[in-house]
Protein backbone atom coordinates (compact mmCIF):
# COMPACT_ATOMS: atom_id res chain seq x y z
CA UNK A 1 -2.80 14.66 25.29
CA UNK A 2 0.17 13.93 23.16
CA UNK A 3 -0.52 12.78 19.13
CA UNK A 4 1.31 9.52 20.16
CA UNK A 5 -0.74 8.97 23.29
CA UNK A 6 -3.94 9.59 21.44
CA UNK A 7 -2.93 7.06 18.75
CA UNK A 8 -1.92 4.42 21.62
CA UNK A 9 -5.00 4.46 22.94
CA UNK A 10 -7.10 4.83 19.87
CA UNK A 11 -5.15 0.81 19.08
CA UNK A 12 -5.98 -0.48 22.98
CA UNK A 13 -9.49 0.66 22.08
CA UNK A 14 -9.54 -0.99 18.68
CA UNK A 15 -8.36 -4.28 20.20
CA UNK A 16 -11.03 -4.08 23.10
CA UNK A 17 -14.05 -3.62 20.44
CA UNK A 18 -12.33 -6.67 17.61
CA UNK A 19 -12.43 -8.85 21.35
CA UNK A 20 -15.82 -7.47 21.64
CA UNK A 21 -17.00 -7.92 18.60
CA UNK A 22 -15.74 -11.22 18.33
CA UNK A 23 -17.51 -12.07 21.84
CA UNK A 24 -21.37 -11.35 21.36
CA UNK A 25 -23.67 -12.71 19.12
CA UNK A 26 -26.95 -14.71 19.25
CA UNK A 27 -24.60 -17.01 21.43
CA UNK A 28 -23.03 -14.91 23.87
CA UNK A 29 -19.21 -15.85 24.98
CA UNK A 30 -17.60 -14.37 27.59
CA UNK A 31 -14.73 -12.13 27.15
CA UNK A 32 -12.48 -13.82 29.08
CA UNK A 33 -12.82 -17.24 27.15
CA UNK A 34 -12.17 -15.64 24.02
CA UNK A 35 -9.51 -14.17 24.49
CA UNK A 36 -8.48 -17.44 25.91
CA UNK A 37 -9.15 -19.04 22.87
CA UNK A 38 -7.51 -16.66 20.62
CA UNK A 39 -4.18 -16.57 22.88
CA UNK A 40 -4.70 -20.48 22.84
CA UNK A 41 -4.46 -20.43 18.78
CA UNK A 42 -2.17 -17.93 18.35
CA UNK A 43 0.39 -18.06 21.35
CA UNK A 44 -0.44 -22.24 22.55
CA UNK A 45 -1.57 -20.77 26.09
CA UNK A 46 -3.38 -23.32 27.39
CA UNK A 47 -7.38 -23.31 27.56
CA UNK A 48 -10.05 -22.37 30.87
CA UNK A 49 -10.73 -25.35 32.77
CA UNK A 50 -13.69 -27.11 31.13
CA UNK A 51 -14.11 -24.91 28.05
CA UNK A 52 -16.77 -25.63 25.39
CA UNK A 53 -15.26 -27.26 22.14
CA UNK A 54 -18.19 -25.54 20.25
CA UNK A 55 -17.16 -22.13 21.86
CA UNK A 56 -14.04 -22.96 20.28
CA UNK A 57 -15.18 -23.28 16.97
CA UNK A 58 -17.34 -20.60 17.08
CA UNK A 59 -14.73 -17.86 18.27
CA UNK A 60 -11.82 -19.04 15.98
CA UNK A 61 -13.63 -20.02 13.10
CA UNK A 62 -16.25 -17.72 12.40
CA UNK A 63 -16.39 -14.76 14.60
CA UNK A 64 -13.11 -13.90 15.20
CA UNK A 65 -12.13 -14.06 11.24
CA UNK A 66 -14.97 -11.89 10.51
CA UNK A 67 -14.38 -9.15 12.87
CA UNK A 68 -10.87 -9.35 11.72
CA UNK A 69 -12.13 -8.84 8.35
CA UNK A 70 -14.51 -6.45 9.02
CA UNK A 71 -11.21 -4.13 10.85
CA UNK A 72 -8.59 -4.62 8.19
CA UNK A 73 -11.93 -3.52 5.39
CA UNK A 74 -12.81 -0.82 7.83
CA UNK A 75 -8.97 0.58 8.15
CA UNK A 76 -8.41 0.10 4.52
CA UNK A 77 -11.70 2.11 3.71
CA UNK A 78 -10.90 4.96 6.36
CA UNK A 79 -7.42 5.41 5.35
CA UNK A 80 -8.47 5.48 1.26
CA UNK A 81 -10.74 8.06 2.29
CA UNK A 82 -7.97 10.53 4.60
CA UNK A 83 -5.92 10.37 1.50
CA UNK A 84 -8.52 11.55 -1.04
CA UNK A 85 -9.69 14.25 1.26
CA UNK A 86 -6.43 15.30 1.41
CA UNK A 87 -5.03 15.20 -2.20
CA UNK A 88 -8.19 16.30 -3.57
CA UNK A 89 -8.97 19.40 -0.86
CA UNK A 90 -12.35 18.12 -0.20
CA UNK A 91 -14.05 16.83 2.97
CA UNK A 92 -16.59 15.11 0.78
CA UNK A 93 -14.24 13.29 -1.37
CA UNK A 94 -13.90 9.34 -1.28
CA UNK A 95 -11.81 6.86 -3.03
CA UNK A 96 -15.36 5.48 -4.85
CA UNK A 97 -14.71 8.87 -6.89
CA UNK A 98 -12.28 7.05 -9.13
CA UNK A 99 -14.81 4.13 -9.67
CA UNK A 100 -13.59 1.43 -8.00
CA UNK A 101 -17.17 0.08 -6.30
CA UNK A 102 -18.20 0.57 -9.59
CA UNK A 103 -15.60 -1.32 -11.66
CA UNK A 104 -15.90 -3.49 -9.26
CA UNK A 105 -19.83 -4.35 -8.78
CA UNK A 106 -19.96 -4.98 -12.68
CA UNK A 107 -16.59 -7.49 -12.32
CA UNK A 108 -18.79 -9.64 -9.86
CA UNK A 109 -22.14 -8.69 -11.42
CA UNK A 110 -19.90 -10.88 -14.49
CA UNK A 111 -19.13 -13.75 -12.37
CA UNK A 112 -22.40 -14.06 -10.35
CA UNK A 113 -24.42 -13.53 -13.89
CA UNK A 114 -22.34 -16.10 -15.97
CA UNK A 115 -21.50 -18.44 -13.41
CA UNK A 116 -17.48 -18.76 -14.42
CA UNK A 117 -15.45 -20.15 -12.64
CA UNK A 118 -11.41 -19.27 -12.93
CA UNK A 119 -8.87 -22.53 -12.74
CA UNK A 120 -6.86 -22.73 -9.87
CA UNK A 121 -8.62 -20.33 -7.96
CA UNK A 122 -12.09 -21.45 -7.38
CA UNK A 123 -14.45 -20.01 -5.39
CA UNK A 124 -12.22 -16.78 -4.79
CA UNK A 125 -13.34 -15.79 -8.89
CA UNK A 126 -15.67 -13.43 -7.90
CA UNK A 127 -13.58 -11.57 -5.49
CA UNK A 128 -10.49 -11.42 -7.65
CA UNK A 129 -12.47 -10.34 -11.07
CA UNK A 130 -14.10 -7.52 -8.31
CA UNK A 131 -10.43 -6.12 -7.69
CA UNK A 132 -9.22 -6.25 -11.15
CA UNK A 133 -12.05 -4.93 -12.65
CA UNK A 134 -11.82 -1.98 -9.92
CA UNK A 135 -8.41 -1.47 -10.75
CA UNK A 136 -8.59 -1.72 -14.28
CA UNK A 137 -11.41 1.45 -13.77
CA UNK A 138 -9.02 3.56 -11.97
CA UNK A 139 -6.16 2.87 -14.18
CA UNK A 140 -8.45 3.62 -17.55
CA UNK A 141 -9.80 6.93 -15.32
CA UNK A 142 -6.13 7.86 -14.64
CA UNK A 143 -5.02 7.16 -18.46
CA UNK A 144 -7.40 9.42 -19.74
CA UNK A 145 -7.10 12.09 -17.15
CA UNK A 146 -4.06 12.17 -17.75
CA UNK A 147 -4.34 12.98 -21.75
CA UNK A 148 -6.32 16.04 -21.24
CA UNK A 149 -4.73 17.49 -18.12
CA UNK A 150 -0.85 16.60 -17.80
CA UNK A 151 -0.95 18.18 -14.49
CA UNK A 152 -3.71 15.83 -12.92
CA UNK A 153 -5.56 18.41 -11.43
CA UNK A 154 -8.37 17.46 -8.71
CA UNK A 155 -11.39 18.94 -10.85
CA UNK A 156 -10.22 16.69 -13.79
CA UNK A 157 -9.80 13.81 -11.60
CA UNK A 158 -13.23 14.26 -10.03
CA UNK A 159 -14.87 14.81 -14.10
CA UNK A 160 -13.50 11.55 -15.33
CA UNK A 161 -14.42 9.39 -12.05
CA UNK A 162 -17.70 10.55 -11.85
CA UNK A 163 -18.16 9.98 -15.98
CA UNK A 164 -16.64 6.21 -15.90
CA UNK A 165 -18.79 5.47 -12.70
CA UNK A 166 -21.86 6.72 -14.62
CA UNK A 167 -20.80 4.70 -17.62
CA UNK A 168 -20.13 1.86 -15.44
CA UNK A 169 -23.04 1.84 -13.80
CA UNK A 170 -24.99 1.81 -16.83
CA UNK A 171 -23.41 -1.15 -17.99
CA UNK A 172 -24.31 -2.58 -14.86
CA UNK A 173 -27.88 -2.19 -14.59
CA UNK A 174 -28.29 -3.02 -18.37
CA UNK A 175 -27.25 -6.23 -17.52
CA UNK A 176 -28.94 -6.49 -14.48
CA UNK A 177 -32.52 -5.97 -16.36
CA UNK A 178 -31.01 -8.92 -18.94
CA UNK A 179 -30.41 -11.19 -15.83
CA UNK A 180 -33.78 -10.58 -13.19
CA UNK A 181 -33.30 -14.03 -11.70
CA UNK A 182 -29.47 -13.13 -10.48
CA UNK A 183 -30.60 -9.67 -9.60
CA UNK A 184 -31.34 -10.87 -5.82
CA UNK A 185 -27.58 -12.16 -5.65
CA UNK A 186 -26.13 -9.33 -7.46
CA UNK A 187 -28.20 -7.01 -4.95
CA UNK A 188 -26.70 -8.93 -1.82
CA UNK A 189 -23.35 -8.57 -3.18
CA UNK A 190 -23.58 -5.45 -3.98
CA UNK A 191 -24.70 -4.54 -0.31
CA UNK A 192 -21.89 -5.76 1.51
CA UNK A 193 -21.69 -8.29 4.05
CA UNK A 194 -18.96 -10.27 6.20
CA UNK A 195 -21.23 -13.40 6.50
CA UNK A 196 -19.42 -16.78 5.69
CA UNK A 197 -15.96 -15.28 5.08
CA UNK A 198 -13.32 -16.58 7.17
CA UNK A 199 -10.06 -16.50 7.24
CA UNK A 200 -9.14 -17.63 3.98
CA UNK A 201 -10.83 -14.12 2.85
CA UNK A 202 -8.52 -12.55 5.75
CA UNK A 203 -5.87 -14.20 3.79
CA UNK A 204 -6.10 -12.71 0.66
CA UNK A 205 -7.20 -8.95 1.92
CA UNK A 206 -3.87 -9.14 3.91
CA UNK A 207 -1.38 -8.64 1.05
CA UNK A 208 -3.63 -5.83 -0.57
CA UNK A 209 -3.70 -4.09 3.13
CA UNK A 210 0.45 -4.51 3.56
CA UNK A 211 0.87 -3.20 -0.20
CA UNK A 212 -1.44 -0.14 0.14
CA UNK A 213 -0.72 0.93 3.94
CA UNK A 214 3.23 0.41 3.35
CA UNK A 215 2.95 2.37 0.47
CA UNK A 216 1.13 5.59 1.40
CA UNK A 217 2.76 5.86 5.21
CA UNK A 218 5.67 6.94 2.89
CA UNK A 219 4.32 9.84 1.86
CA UNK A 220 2.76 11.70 4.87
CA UNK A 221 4.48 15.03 4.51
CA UNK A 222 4.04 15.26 0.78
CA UNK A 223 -0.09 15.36 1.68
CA UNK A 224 0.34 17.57 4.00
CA UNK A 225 1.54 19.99 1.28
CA UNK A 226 -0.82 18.97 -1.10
CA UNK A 227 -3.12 20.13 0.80
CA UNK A 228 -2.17 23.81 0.26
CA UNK A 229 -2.64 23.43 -3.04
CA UNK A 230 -0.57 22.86 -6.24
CA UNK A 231 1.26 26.06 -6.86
CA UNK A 232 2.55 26.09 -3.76
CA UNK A 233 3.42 22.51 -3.50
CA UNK A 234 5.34 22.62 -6.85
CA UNK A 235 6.86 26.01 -5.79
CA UNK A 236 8.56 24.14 -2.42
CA UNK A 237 9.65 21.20 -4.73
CA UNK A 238 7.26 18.40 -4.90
CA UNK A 239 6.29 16.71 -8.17
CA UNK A 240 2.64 16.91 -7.56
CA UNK A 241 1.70 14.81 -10.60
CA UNK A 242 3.70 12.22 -9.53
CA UNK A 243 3.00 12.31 -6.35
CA UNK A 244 -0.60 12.43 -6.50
CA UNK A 245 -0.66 8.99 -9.22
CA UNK A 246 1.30 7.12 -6.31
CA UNK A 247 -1.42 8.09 -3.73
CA UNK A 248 -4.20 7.22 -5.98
CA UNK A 249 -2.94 3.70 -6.80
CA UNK A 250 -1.84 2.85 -3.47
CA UNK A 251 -5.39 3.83 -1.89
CA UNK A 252 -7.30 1.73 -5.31
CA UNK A 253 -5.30 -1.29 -4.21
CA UNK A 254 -7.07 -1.01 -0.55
CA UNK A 255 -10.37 -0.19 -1.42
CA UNK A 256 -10.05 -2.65 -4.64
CA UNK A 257 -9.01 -5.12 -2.44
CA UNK A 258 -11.94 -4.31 0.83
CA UNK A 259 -14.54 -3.79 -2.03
CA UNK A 260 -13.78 -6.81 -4.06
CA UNK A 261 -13.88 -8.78 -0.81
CA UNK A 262 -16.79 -7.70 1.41
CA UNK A 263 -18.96 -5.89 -1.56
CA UNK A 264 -19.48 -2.23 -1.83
CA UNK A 265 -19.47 -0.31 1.55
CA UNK A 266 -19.91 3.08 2.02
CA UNK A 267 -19.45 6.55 4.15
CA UNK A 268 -16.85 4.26 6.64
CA UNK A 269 -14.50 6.23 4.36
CA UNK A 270 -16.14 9.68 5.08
CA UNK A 271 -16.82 9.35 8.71
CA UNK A 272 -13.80 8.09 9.99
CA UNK A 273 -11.34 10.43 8.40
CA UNK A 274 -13.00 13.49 9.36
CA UNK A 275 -13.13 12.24 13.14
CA UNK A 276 -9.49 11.21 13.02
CA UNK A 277 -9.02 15.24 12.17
CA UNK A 278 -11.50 15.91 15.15
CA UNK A 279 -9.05 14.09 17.38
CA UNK A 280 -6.05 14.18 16.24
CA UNK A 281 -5.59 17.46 13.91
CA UNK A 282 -4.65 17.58 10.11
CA UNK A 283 -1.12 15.86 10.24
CA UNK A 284 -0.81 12.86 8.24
CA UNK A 285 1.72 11.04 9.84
CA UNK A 286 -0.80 10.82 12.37
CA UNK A 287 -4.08 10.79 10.92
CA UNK A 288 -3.39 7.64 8.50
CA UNK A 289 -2.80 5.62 11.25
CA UNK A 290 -6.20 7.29 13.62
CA UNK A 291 -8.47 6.32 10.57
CA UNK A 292 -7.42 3.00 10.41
CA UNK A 293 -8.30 2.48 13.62
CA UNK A 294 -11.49 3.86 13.46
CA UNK A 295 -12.65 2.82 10.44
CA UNK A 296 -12.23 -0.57 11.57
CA UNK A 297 -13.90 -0.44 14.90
CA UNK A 298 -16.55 1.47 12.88
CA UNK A 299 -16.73 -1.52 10.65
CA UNK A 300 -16.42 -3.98 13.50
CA UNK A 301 -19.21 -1.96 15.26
CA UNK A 302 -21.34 -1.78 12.13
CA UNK A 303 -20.98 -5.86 11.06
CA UNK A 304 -22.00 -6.73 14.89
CA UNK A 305 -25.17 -4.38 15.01
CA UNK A 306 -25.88 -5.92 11.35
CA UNK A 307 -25.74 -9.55 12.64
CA UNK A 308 -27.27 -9.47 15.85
CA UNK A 309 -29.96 -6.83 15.65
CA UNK A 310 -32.43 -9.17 13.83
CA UNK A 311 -31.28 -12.66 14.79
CA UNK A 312 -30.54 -15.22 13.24
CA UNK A 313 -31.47 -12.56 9.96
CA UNK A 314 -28.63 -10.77 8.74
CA UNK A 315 -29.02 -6.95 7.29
CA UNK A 316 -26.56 -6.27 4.70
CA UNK A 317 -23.54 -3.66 6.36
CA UNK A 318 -23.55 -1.38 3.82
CA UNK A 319 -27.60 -0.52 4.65
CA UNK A 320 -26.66 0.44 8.57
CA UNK A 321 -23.50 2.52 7.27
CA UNK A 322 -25.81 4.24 4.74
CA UNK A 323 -28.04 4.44 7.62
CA UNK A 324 -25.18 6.31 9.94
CA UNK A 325 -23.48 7.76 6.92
CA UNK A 326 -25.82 9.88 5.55
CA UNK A 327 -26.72 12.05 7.95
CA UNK A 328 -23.10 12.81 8.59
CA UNK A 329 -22.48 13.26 4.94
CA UNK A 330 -25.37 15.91 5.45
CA UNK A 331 -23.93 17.52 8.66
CA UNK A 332 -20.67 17.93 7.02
CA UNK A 333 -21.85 19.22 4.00
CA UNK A 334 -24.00 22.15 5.70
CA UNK A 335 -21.26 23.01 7.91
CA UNK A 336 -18.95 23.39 4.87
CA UNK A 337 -21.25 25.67 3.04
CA UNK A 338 -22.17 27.65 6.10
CA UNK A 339 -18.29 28.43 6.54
């Protein structure tokens, strides 16, 4: 099967799980009404015969948003992760290397701790202080990288993000034992979830999703020489250095932006990548564009088993990822080191 083909149907399948995701739930709507109701909303078809207002509501304004959420988060994850795989040469790299959960985690832990609230803006504080303070990590990892190793190589990349986690984290869980009564919050947060967030939250992870895909589709073939290494990119021409600090910002601004908006989630940026690679091979033009798609049916997948496994309770997302992720994370990491 052709790399286009595969990708085709990999989107036809994405769009069949967000419909099914956005169907079931502890009230169970058919398939055919929703996507009655979404074509309704977003093309003015016109609505089944005797359709339920409240299925209305339901599908447009809280399911649907949320698995929406839950794909674009997913994709933006998955495709963070294929990159720093990539750049990095390891199958065990993820874009949380360069401390964005953690930046992150202690820019809410801030908001949920002192209760601010930020003028014009609301009751989006906490997810705009999480990006910014997950930027402003990678940008302080990247600034100081860069002073000891002009080159950027991946080891010193790697050092730094692992040291300015730990740091963070620290931080974090000082203030955490300062603050017991918010811990339960903070904890939630820090979890991840999709509950309540409609689509004023798909609003704002839109421009972060456009900003970060658009960027690093532009640079397919300059990872897939990357990937052989940096004397032999440099040798054929590329500015790897450059290069590289592009691909790391553009993949902080989408997991900044998924992190800051659905609360730390991990190993959707693990497992999807490497089963993009399973299906489609090691080209980047194609394999951006495979992880999205899984990581957000993964995601999709993930959020429905969270919210319907123990209804009307919710488990937290990032607890069944962990739950899937880990044991891949193991898998892959024996296989590696029996190669």
């Amino acid at each position: 099967m052709q790399k286009r083909t595969k990708i085709t149907a990999s989107l036809l399948i994405s769009l069949g799980i967000l419909c099914a995701g956005t169907s079931l739930g502890s009230s169970s709507i058919s398939l055919y009404h929703t996507l009655r109701i979404v074509l309704h909303k977003i093309l003015s078809l016109p609505l089944a015969a005797q359709m339920d207002p409240r299925n209305i509501t339901i599908v447009w304004n809280l399911r649907f948003p949320r698995a929406l959420l839950a794909f674009m988060v997913g994709g933006a994850l998955a495709m963070s992760g294929a990159v720093f795989q990539s750049i990095l040469k390891n199958q065990l790299a993820s874009p949380y290397i360069l401390g964005v959960s953690s930046g992150a985690s202690l820019g809410a832990a801030l908001v949920i701790l002192t209760g601010c609230s930020l003028p014009l803006i609301g009751g989006f504080t906490l997810p705009v202080a999480g990006f910014l303070f997950g930027l402003l990590t990678v940008w302080l990892v990247i600034r100081f990288a860069t002073r000891l190793d002009h080159t950027l190589s991946n080891n010193t990349i790697i050092l730094f993000g692992m040291v300015f986690s730990l740091f963070v984290n620290a931080v974090l869980t000082t203030l955490s034992a300062l603050y017991r009564e918010e811990l339960k919050n903070l904890l939630s947060w820090q979890m991840g979830s999709f509950a309540l967030k409609g689509w004023s939250y798909v609003g704002l992870m839109l421009p972060f999703l456009i900003l970060g895909v658009f960027g690093l589709i532009r640079y397919p073939q300059e990872m897939d020489i990357l990937t052989f290494g940096d004397e032999q990119a440099q040798s054929m021409g590329l500015d790897t250095r450059s290069i590289r600090m592009r691909l790391l910002v553009y993949s902080a601004i989408l997991t900044g932006g998924a992190v800051a908006l659905s609360g730390v989630i991990g190993f959707v940026d693990l497992i999807a990548p490497h089963l993009a690679r399973k299906i489609i091979g090691s080209n980047h033009a194609a394999v951006l564009p495979m992880s999205f798609f899984i990581g957000g049916s993964l995601l999709v997948v993930t959020d429905l088993i969270a919210r319907t496994i123990l209804s009307p309770s919710e488990l937290p997302v990032g607890a069944i990822t962990a739950l899937i992720g880990a044991p891949f994370f193991a898998w892959v990491y024996f296989k590696k080191s029996k190669k």
